[in-house]
Protein backbone atom coordinates (compact mmCIF):
# COMPACT_ATOMS: atom_id res chain seq x y z
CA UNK A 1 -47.38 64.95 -11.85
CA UNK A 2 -44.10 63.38 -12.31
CA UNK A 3 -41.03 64.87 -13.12
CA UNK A 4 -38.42 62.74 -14.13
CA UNK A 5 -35.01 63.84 -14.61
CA UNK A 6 -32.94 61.99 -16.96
CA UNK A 7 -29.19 62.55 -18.28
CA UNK A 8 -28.97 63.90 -21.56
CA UNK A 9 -31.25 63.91 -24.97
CA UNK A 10 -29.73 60.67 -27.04
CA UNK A 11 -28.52 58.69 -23.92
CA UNK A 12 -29.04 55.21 -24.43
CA UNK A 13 -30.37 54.29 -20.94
CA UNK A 14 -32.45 57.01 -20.62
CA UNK A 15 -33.99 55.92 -24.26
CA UNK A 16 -34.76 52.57 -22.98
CA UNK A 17 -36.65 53.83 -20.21
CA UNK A 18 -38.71 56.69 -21.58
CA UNK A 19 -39.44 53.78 -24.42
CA UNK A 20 -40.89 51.67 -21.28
CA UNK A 21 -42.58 54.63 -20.08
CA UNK A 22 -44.34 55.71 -23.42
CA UNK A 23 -45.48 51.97 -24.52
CA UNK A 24 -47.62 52.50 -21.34
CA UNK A 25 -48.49 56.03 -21.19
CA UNK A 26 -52.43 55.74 -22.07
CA UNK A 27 -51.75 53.00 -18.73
CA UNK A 28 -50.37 55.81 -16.61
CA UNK A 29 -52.54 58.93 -18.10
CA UNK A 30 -55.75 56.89 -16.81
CA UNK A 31 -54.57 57.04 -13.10
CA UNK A 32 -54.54 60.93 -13.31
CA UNK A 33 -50.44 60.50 -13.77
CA UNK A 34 -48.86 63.39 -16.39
CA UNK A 35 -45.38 62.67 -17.28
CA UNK A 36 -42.29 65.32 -17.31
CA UNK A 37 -38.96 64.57 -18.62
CA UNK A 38 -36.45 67.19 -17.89
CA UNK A 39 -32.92 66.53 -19.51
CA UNK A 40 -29.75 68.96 -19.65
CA UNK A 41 -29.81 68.94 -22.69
CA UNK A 42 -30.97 71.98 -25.17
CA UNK A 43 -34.13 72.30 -27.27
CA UNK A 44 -31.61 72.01 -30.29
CA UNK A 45 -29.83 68.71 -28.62
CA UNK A 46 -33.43 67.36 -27.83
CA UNK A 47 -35.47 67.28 -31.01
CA UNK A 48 -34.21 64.48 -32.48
CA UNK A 49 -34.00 62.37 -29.66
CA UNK A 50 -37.96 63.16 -28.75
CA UNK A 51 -39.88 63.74 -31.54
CA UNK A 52 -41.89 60.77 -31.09
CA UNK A 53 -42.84 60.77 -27.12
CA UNK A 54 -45.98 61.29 -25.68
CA UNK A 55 -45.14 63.47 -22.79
CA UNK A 56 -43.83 66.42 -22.24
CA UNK A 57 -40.05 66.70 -22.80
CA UNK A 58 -38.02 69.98 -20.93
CA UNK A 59 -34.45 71.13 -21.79
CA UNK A 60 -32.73 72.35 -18.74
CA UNK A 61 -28.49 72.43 -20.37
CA UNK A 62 -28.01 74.90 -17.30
CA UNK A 63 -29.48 72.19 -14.91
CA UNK A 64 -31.62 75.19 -13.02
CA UNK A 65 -34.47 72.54 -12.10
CA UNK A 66 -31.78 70.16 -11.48
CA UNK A 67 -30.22 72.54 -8.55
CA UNK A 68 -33.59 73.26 -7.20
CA UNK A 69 -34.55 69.29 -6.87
CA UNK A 70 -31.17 68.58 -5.92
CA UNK A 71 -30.33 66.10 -8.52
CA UNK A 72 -26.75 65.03 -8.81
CA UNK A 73 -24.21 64.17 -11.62
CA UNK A 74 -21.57 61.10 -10.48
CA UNK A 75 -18.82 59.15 -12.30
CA UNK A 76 -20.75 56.33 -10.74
CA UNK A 77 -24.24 56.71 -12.71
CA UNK A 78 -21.96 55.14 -15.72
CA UNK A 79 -19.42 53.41 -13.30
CA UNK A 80 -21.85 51.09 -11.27
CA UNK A 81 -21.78 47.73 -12.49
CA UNK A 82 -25.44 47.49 -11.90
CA UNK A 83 -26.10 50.28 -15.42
CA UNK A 84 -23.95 48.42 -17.77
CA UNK A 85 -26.53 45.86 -19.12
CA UNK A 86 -28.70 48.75 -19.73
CA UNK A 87 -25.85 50.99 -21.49
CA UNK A 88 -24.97 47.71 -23.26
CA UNK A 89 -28.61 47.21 -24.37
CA UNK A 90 -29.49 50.66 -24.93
CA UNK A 91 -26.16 51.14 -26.95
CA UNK A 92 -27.05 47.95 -28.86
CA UNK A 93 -30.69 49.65 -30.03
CA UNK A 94 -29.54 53.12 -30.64
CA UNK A 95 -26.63 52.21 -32.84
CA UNK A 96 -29.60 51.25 -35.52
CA UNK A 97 -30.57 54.90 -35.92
CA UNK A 98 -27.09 56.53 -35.50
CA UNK A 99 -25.18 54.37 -37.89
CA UNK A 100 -26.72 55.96 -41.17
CA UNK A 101 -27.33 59.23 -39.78
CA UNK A 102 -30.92 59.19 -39.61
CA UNK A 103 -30.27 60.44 -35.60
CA UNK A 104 -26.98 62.09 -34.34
CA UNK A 105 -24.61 61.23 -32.04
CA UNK A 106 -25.56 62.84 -28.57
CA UNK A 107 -22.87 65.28 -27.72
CA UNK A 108 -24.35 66.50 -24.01
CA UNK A 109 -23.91 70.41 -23.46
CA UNK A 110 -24.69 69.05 -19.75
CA UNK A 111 -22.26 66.18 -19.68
CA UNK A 112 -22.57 62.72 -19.34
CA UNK A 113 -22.60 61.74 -15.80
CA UNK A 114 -26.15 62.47 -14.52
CA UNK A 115 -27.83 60.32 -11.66
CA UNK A 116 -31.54 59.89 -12.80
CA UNK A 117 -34.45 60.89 -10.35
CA UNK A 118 -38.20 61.03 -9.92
CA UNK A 119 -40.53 62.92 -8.13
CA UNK A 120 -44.17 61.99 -7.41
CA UNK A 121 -46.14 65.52 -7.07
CA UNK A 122 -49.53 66.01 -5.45
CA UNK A 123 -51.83 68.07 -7.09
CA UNK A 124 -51.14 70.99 -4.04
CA UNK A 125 -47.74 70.88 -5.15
CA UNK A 126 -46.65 67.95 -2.28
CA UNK A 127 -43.98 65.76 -3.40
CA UNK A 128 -45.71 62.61 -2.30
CA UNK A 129 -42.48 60.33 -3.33
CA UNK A 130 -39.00 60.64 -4.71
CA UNK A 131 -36.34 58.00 -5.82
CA UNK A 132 -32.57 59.39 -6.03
CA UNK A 133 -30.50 57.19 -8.11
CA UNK A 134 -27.67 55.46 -7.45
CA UNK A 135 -26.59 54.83 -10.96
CA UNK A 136 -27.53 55.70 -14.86
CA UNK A 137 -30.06 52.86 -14.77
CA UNK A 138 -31.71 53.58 -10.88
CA UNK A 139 -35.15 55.14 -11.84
CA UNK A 140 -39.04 54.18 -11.11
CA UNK A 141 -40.47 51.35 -12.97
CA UNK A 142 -44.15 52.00 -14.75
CA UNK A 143 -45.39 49.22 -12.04
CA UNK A 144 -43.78 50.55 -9.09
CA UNK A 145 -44.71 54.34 -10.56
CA UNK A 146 -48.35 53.11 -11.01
CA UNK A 147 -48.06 51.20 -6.88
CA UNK A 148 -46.71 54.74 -5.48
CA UNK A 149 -49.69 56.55 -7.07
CA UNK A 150 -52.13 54.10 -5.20
């Protein structure tokens, strides 16, 4: 299993990733891999934002799991230089939707400033592998993912 924790429902980074992450999700299902995308964000924030993703999606606005995995917020996971292509990018795409209203604005319960992470889980509950990151765009490819899982 992999747990992934991401920022908030609607943010454009994280969009562009899970996007990555569902186009090969049949890829990463075959090597015994299931997905779990925790945001701080509520069930009420999240349903528009994941309506349409093939893994499971958990709300966590009190950031509960967060505290127990010890995943961090930072003025730097929006600050680092190295997460503004992606924020430009994912901004770029997600204006389409939010524009005519077809999908709000995100307006985090959480705030805005989450550091992503993942967590590579053995089935006896091991965590086998973990990346931290060091800013909004710092997460696991689906190749390096797919490499750690051997």
């Amino acid at each position: 299993m992999v747990p992934q924790f991401r920022r908030f429902a609607g943010c454009t980074v994280c969009n562009l990733h899970l996007r990555s992450i569902a186009r090969r999700h049949a890829e990463i299902g075959a090597r015994g891999i299931r997905e779990v995308v925790v945001f701080h964000s509520s069930a009420q924030e999240l349903r528009p934002h994941v309506t349409d993703l093939p893994f499971a999606v958990v709300g966590d606005p009190a950031k509960v799991l967060y505290a127990e995995f010890g995943v961090e917020s930072s003025p730097r996971s929006v600050l680092d230089p190295r997460a503004w292509w992606s924020i430009v990018r994912g901004l770029a795409r997600d204006l389409g939707p939010v524009l005519p209203g077809r999908r709000p604005l995100p307006r985090p319960t959480g705030g805005r400033l989450g550091l992503p992470a993942d967590f590579l889980i053995a089935p006896d509950g091991r965590v086998v592998a973990e990346k931290r990151g060091e800013h909004a765009d710092d997460q696991w490819s689906v190749d390096e993912l797919l490499r750690l899982a051997g």
